[in-house]
Protein backbone atom coordinates (compact mmCIF):
# COMPACT_ATOMS: atom_id res chain seq x y z
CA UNK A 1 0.00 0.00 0.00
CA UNK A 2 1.03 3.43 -0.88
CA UNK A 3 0.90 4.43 2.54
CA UNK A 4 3.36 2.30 3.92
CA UNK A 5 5.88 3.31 1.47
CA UNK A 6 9.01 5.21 2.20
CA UNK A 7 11.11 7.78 0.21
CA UNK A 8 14.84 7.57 0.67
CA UNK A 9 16.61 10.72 -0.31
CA UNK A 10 20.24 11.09 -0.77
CA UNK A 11 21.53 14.19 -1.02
CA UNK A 12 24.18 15.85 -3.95
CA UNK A 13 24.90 17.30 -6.44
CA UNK A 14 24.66 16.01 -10.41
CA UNK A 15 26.86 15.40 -12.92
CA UNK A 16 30.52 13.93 -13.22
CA UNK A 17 32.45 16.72 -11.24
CA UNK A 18 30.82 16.30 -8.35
CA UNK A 19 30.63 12.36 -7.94
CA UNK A 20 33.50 11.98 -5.43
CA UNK A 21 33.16 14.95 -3.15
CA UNK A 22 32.23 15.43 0.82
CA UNK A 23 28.57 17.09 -0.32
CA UNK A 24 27.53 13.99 -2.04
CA UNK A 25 27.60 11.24 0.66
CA UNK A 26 24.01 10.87 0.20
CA UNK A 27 24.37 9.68 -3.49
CA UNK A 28 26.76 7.27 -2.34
CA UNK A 29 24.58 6.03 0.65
CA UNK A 30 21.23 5.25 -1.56
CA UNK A 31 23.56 3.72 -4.25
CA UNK A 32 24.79 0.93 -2.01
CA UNK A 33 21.15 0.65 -0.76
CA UNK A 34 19.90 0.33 -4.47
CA UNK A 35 22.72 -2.18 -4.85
CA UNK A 36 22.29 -3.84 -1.70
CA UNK A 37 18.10 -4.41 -2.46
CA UNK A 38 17.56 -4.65 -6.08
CA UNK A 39 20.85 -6.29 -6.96
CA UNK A 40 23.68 -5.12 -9.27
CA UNK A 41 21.28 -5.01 -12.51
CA UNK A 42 18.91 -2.57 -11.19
CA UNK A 43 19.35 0.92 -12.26
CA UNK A 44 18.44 4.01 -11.20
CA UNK A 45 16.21 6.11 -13.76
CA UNK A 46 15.15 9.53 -14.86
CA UNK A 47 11.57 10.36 -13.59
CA UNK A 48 9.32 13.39 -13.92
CA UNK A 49 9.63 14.20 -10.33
CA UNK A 50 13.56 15.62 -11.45
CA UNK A 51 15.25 12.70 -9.46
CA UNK A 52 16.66 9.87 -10.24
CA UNK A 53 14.44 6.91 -8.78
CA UNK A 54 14.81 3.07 -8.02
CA UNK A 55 12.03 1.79 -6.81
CA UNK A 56 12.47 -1.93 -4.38
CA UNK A 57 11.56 -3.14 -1.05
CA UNK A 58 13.56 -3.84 2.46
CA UNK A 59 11.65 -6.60 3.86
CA UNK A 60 7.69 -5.94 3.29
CA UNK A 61 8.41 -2.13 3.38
CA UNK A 62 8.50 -0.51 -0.40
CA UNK A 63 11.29 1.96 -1.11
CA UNK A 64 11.78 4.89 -3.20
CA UNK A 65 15.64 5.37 -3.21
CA UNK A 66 15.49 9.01 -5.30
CA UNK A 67 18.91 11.19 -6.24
CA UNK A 68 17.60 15.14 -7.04
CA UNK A 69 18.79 15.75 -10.47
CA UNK A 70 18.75 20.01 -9.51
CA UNK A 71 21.91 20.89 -7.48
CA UNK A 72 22.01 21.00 -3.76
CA UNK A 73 20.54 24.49 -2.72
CA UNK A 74 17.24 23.59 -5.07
CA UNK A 75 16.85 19.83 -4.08
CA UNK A 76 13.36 20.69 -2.48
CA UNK A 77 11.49 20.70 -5.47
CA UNK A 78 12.57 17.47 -6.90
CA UNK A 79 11.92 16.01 -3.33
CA UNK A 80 8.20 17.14 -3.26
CA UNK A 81 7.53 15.85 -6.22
CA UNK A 82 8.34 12.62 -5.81
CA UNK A 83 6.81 12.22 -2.40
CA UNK A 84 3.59 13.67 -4.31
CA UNK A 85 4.03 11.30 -7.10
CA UNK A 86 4.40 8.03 -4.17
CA UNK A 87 2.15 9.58 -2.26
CA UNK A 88 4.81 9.41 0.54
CA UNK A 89 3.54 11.05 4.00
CA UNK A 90 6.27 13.83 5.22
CA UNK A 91 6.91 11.49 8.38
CA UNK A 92 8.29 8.58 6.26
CA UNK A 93 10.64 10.49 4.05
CA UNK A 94 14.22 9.69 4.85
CA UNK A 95 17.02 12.06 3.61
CA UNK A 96 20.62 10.84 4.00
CA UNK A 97 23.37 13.45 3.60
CA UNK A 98 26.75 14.98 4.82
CA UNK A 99 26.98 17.32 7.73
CA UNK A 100 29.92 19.61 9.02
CA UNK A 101 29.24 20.06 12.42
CA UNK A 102 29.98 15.72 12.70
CA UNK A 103 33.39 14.36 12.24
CA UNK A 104 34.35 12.18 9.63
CA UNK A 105 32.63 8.71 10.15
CA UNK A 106 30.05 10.00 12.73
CA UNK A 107 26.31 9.14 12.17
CA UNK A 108 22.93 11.14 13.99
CA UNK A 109 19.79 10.33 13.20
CA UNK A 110 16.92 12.64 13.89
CA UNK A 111 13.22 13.78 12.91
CA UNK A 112 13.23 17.59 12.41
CA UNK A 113 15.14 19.79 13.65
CA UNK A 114 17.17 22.89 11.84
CA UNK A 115 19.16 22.74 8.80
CA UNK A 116 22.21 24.00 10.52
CA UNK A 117 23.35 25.92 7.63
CA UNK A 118 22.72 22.94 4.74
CA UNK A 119 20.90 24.34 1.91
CA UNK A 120 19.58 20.91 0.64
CA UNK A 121 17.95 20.93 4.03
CA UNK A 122 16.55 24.30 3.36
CA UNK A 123 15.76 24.03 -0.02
CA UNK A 124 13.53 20.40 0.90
CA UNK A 125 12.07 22.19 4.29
CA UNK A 126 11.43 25.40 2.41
CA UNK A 127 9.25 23.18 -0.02
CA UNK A 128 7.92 20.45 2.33
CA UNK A 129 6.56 23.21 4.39
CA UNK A 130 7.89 20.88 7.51
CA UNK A 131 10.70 20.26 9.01
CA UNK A 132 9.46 16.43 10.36
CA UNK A 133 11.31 14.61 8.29
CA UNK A 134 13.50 12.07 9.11
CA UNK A 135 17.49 12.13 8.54
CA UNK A 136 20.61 10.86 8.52
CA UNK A 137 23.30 13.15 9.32
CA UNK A 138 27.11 12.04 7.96
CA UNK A 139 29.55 13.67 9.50
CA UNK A 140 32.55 15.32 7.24
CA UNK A 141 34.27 17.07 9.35
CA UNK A 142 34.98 20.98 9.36
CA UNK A 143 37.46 22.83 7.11
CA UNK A 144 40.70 22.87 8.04
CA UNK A 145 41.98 26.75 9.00
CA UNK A 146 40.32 29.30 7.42
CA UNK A 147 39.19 26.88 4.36
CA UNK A 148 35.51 28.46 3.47
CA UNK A 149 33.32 25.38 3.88
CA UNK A 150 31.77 25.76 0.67
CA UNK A 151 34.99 25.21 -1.05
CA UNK A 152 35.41 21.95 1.30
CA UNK A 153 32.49 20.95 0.76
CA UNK A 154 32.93 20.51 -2.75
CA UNK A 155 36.58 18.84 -2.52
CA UNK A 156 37.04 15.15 -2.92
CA UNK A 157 38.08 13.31 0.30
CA UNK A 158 41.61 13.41 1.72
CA UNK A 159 43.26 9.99 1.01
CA UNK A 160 42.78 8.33 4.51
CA UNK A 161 39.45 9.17 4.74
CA UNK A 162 39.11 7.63 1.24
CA UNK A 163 40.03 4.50 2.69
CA UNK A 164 37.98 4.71 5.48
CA UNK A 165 34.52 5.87 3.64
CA UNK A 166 33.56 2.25 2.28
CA UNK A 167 32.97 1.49 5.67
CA UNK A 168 31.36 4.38 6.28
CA UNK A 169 29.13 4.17 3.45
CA UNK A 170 27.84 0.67 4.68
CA UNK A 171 27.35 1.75 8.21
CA UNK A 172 24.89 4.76 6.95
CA UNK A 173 23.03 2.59 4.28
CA UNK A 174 22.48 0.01 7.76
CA UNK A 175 21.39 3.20 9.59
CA UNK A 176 19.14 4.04 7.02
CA UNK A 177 17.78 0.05 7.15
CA UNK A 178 17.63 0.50 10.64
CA UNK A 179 15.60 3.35 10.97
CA UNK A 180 13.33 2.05 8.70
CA UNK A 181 12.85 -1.57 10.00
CA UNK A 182 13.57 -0.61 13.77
CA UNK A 183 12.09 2.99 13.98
CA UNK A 184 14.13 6.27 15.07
CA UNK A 185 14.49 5.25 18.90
CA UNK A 186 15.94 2.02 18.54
CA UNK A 187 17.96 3.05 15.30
CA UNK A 188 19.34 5.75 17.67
CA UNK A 189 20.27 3.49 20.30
CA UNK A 190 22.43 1.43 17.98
CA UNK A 191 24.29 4.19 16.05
CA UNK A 192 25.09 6.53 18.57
CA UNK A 193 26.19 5.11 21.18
CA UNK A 194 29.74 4.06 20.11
CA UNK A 195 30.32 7.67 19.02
CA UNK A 196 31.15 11.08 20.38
CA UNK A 197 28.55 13.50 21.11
């Protein structure tokens, strides 16, 4: 039933150039998940909504994993639409995607809250009209000196945390499984709890 559908939104930015670098964790994250559910022949695909959409289950529970195909600071629109076009409720729309004020490897997850300077966050609460959805915060790191975090934001990752982010990657598409399959409390309970505050 449509109702017990989720959306799972990963956060970045389109196109080549991009692909590798700290703002697009959340591409990386649905990705796996798509790869992980629907095997290695299942494909993500264009849809009218402006994302890029693979629709599969985890468990019972159907799954939209969507990639906005607008850049960061508009992803709202794309994100609407396809939760209009599933006819996904605001409360089970999951949006994975990096976050400065974490360090590298750290994982929060939370329902609502600010957007703590993100403009994908914005952009999707701006157009949701709400700020109840559910996420999946990846922690980056901050910019080293006086580095302007847009610029770091948009660099690839330093070697050793290159090595490190396959890991990483799995542990935030189980976070996302978890949250899902477990609910926010329990999903909580298991991811934060061997990590600083």
């Amino acid at each position: 039933m449509a109702e017990d559908r989720y959306l799972v939104v990963g956060l970045g930015n389109p196109g080549p150039r991009y692909a590798a670098t700290r703002h697009n964790i959340g591409f990386a994250i649905v990705e796996l998940l798509g790869l992980r559910l629907a095997g290695r022949t299942a494909r993500f695909k264009a849809h009218r909504s402006r994302c890029e959409v693979l629709e599969t289950r985890l468990g019972d529970t159907p799954l939209v994993l969507a990639k906005p195909l607008s850049f960061m600071n508009e992803a709202g629109g794309p994100v609407v639409n396809a939760a209009r076009f599933y006819k996904v409720p605001v409360e089970r729309i999951v949006v994975a995607h990096d976050d400065l004020d974490l360090p590298f490897g750290a994982l929060r997850l939370k329902r609502g809250g600010g957007d703590g300077g993100h403009n994908g966050l914005r952009s999707i609460t701006r157009s949701l009209g709400s700020r109840e959805y559910l996420r999946v915060r990846v922690g980056i790191g901050r910019p080293p000196g006086r580095q302007d975090p847009a610029d770091f934001v948009l660099e690839d990752f330093r070697a050793a945390e290159r090595k490190d982010l396959p890991f990483f990657v799995d542990r935030a598409a189980d976070a996302v499984e978890a949250l899902i399959t477990d609910g926010l409390e329990q999903a909580q309970n298991r991811f934060h709890a061997d990590l600083p505050a």
